[in-house]
PDB file of N, CA and C in Angstrom:
ATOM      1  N   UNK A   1     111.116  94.448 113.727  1.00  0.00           N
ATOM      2  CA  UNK A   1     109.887  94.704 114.460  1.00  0.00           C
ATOM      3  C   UNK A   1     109.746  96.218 114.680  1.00  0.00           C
ATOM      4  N   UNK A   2     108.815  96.649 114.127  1.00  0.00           N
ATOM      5  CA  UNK A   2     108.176  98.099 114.577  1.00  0.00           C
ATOM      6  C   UNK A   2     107.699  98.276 116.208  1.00  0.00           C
ATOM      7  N   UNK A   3     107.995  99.342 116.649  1.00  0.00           N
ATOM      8  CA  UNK A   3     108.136 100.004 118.310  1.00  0.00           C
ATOM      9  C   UNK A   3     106.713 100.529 117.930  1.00  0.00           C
ATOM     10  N   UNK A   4     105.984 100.404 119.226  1.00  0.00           N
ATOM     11  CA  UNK A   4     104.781 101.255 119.277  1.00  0.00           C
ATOM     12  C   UNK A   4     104.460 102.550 118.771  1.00  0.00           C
ATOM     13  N   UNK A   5     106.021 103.076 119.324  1.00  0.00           N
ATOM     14  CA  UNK A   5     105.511 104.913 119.041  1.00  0.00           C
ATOM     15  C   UNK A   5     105.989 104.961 117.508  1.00  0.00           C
ATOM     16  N   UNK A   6     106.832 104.265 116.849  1.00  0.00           N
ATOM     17  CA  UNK A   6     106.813 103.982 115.694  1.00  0.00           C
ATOM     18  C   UNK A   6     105.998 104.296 114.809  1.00  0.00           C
ATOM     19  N   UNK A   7     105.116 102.985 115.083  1.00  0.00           N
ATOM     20  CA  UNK A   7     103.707 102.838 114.569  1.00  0.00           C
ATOM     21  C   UNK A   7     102.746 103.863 114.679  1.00  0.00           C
ATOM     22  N   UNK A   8     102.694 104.151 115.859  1.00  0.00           N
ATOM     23  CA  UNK A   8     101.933 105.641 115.848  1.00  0.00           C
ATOM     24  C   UNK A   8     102.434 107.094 115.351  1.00  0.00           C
ATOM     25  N   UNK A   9     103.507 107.114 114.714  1.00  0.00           N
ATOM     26  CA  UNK A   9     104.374 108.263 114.385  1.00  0.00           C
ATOM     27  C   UNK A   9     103.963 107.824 112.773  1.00  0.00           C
ATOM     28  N   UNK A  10     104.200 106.839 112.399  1.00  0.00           N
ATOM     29  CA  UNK A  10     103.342 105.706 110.936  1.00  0.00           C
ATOM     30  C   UNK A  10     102.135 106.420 110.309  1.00  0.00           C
ATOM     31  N   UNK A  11     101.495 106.761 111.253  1.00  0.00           N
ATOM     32  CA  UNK A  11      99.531 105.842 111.593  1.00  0.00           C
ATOM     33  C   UNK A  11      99.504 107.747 111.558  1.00  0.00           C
ATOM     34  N   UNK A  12     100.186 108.828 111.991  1.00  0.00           N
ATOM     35  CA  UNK A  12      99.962 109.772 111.988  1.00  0.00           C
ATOM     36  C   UNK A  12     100.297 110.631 110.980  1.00  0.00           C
ATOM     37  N   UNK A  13     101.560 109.850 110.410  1.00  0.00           N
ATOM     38  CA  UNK A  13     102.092 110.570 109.200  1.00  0.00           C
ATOM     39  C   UNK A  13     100.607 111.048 108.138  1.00  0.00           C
ATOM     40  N   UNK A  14     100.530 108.926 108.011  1.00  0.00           N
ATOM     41  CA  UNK A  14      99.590 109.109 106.929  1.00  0.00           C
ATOM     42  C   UNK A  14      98.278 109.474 107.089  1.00  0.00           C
ATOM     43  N   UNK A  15      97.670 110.123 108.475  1.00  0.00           N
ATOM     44  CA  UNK A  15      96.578 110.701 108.111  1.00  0.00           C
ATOM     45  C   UNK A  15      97.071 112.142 108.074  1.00  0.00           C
ATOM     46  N   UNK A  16      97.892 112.791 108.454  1.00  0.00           N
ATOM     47  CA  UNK A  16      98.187 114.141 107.893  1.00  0.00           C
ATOM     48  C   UNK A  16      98.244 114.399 107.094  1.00  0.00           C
ATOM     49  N   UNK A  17      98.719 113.573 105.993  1.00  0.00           N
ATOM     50  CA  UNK A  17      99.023 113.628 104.534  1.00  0.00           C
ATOM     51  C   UNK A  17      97.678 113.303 104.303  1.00  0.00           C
ATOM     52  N   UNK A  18      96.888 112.155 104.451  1.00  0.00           N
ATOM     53  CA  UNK A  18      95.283 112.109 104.154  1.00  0.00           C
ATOM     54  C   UNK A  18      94.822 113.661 104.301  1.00  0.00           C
ATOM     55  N   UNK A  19      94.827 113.899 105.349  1.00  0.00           N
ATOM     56  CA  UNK A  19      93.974 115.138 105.961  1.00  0.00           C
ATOM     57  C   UNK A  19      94.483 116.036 104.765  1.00  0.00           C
ATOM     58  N   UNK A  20      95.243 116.437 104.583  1.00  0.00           N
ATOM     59  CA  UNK A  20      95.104 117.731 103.680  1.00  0.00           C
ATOM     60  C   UNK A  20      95.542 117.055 101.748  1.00  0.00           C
ATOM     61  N   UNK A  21      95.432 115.855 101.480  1.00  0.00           N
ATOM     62  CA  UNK A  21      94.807 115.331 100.194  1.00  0.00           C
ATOM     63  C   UNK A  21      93.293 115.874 100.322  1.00  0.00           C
ATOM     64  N   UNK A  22      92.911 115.105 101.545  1.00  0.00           N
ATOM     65  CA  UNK A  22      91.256 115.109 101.546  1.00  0.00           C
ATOM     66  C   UNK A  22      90.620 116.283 101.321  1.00  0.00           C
ATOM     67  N   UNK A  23      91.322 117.278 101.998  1.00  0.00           N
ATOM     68  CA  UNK A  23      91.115 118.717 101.578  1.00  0.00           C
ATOM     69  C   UNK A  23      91.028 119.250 100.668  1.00  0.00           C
ATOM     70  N   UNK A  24      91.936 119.390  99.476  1.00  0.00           N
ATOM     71  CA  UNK A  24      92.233 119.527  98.382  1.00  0.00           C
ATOM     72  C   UNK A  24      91.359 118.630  97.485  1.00  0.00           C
ATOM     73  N   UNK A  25      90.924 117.393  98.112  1.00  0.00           N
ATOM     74  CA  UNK A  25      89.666 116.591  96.837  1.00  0.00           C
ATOM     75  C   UNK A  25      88.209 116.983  97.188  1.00  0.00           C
ATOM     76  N   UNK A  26      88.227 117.293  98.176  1.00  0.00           N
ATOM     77  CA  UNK A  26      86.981 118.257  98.908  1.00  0.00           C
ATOM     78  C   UNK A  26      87.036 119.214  98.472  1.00  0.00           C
ATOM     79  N   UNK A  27      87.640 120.370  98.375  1.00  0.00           N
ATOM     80  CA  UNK A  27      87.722 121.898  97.336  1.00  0.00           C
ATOM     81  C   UNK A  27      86.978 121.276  95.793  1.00  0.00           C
ATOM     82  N   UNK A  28      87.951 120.584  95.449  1.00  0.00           N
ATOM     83  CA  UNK A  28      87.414 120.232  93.896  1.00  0.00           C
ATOM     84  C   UNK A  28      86.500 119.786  93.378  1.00  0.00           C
ATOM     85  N   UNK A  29      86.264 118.397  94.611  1.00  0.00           N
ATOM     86  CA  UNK A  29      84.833 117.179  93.957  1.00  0.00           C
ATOM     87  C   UNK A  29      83.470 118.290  94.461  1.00  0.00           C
ATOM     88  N   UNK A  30      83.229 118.536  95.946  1.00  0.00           N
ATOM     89  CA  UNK A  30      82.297 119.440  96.113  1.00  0.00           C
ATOM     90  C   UNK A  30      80.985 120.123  95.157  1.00  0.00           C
ATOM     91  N   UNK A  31      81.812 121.121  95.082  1.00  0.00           N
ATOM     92  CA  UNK A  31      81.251 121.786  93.434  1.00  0.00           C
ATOM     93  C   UNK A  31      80.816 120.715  92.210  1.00  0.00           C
ATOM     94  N   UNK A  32      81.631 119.954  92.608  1.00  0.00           N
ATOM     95  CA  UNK A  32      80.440 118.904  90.996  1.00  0.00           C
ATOM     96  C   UNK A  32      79.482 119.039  91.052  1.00  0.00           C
ATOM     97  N   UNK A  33      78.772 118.304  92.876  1.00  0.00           N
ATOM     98  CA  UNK A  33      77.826 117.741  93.741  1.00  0.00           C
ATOM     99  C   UNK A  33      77.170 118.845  94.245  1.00  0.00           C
ATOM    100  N   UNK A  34      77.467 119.902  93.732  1.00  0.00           N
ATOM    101  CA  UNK A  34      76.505 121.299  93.788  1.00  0.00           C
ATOM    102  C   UNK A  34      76.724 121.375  95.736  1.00  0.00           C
ATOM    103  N   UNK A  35      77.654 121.299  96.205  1.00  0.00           N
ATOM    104  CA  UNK A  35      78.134 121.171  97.902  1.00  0.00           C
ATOM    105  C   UNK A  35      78.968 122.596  97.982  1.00  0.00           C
ATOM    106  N   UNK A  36      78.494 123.936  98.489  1.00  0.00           N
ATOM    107  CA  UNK A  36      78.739 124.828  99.067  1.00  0.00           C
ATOM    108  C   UNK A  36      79.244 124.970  99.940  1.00  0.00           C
ATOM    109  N   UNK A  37      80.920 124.620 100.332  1.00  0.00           N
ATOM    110  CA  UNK A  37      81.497 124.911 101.800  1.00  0.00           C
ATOM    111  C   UNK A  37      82.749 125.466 101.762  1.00  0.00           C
ATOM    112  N   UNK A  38      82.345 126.548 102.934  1.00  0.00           N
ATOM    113  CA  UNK A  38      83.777 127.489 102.944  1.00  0.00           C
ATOM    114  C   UNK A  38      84.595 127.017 103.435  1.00  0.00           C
ATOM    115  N   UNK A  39      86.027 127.545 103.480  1.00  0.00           N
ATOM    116  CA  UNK A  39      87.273 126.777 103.346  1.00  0.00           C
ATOM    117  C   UNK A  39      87.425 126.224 104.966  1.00  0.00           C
ATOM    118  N   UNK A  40      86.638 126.708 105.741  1.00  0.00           N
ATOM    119  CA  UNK A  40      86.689 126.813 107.445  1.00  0.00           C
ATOM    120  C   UNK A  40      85.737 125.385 107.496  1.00  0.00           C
ATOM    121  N   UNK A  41      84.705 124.894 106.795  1.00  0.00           N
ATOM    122  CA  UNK A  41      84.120 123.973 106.881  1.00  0.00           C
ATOM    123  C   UNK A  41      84.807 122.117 106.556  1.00  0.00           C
ATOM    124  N   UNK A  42      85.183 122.840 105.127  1.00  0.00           N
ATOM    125  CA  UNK A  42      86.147 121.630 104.581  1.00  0.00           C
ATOM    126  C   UNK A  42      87.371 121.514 105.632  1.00  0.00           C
ATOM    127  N   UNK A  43      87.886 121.732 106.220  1.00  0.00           N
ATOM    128  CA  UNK A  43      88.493 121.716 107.545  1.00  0.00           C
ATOM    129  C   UNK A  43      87.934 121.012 108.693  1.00  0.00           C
ATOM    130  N   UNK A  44      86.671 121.505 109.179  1.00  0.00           N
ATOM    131  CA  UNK A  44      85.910 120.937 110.022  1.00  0.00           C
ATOM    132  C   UNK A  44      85.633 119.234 109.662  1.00  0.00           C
ATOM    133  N   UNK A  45      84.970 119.429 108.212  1.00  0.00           N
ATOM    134  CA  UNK A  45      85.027 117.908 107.895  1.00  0.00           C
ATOM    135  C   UNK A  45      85.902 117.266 107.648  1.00  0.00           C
ATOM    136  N   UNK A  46      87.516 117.204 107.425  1.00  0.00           N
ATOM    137  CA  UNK A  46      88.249 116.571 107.633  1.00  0.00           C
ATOM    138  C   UNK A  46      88.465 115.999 108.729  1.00  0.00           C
ATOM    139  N   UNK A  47      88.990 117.084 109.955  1.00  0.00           N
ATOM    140  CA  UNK A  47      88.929 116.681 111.060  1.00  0.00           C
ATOM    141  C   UNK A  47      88.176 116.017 111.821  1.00  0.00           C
ATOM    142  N   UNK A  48      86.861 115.664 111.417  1.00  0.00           N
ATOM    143  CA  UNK A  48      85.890 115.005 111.966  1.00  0.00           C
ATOM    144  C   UNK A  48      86.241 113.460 111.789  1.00  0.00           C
ATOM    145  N   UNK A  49      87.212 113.412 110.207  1.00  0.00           N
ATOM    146  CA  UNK A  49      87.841 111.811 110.082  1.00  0.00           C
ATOM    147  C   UNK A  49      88.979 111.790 110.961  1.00  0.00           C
ATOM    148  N   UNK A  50      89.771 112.858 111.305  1.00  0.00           N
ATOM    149  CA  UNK A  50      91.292 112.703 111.585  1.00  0.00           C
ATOM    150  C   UNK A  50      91.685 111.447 112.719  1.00  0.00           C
ATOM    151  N   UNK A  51      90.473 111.554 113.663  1.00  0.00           N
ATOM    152  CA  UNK A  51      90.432 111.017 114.805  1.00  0.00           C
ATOM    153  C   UNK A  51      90.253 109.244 115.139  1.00  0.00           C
ATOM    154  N   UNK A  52      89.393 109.180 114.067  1.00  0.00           N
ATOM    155  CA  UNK A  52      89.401 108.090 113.621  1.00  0.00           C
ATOM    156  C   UNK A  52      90.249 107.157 112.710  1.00  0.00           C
ATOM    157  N   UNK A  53      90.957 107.956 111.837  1.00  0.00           N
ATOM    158  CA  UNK A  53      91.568 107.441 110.632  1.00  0.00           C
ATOM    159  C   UNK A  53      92.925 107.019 111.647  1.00  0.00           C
ATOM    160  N   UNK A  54      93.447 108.312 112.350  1.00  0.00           N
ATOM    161  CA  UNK A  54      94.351 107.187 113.179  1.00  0.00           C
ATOM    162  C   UNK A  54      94.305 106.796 114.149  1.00  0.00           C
ATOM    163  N   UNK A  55      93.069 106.149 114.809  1.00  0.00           N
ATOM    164  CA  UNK A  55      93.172 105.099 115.422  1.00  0.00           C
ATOM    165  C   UNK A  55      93.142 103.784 114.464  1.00  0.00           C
ATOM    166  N   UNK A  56      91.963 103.758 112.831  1.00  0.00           N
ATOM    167  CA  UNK A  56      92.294 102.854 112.598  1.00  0.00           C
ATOM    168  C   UNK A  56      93.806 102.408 112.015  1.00  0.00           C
ATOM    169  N   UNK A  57      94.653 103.097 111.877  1.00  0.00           N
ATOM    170  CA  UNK A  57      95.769 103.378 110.935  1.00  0.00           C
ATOM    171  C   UNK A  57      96.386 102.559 112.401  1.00  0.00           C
ATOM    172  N   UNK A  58      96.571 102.817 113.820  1.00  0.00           N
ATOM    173  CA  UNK A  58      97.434 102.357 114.733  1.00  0.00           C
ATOM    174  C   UNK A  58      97.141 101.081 115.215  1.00  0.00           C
ATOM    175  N   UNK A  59      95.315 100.919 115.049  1.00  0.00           N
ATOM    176  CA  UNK A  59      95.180  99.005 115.396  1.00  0.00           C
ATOM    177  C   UNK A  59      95.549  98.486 114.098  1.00  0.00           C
ATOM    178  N   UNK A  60      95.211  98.861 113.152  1.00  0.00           N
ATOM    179  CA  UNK A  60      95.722  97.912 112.003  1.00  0.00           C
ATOM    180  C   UNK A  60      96.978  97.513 111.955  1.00  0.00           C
ATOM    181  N   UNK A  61      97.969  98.547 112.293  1.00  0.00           N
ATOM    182  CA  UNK A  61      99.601  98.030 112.277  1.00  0.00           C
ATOM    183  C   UNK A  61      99.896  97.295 113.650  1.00  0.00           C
ATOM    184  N   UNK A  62      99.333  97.366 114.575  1.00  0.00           N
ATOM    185  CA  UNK A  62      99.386  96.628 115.972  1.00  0.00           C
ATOM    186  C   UNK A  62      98.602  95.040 115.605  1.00  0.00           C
ATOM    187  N   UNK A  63      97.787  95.203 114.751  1.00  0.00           N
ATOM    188  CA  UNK A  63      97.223  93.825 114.305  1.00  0.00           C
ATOM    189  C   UNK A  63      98.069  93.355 113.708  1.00  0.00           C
ATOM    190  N   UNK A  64      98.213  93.694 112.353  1.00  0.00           N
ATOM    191  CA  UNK A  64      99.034  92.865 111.552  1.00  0.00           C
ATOM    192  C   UNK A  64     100.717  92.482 112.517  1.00  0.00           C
ATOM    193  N   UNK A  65     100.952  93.682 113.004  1.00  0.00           N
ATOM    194  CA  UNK A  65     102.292  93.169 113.936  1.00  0.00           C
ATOM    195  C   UNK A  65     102.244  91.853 114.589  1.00  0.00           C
ATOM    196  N   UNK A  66     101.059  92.301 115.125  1.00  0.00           N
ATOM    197  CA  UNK A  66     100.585  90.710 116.367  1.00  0.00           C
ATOM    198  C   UNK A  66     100.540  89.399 115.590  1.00  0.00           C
ATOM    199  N   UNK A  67      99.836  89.232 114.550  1.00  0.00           N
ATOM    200  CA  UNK A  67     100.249  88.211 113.618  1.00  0.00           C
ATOM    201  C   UNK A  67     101.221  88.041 112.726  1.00  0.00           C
ATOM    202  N   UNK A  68     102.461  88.836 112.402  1.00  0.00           N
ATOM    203  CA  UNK A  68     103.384  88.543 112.160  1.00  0.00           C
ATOM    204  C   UNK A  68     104.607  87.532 113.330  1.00  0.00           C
ATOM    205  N   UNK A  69     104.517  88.260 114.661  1.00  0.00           N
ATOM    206  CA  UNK A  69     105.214  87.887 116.041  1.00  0.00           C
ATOM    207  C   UNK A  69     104.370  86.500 116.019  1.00  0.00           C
ATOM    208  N   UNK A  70     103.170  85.867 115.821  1.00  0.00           N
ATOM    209  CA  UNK A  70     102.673  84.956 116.587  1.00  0.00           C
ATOM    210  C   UNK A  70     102.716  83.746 115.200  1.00  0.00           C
ATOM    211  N   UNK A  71     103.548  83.995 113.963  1.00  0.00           N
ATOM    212  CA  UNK A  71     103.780  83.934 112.859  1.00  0.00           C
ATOM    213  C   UNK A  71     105.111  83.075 113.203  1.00  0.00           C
ATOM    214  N   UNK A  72     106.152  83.620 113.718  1.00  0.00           N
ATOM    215  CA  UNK A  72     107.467  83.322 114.315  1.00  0.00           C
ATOM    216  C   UNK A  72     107.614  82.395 115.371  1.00  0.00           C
ATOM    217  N   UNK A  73     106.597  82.379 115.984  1.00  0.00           N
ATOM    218  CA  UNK A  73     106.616  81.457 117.016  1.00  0.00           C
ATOM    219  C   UNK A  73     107.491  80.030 116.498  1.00  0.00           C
TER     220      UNK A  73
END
């Protein structure tokens, strides 16, 4: 069984690692899409997911946990 702060240590990894993939596919795809943004922006728009991505990243593993435990019963 995974510990809460676990899960949230989990749920944070992988949006850090998201966050600066996303960055790096944002530098590149951008410019296809004729999208002009300085490196201070593509930043901004990451972070605008960060907040979200792990909360969903921490209910999802608190979900699936909960139905694994109620699984065992």
């Amino acid at each position: 069984m995974q510990s809460r702060t676990m899960s949230l240590i989990e749920s944070a990894t992988n949006v850090v690692v998201g966050y600066v993939l996303a960055i790096a596919t944002q530098i590149v795809v951008f410019p296809w899409f004729g999208i002009d943004a300085a490196f201070r922006e593509h930043l901004a728009i990451g972070l605008s997911f960060v907040g979200v991505s792990l909360a969903r990243g921490y209910l999802l593993r608190r979900l699936f946990e909960a139905i694994r435990v109620r699984g065992t019963d």
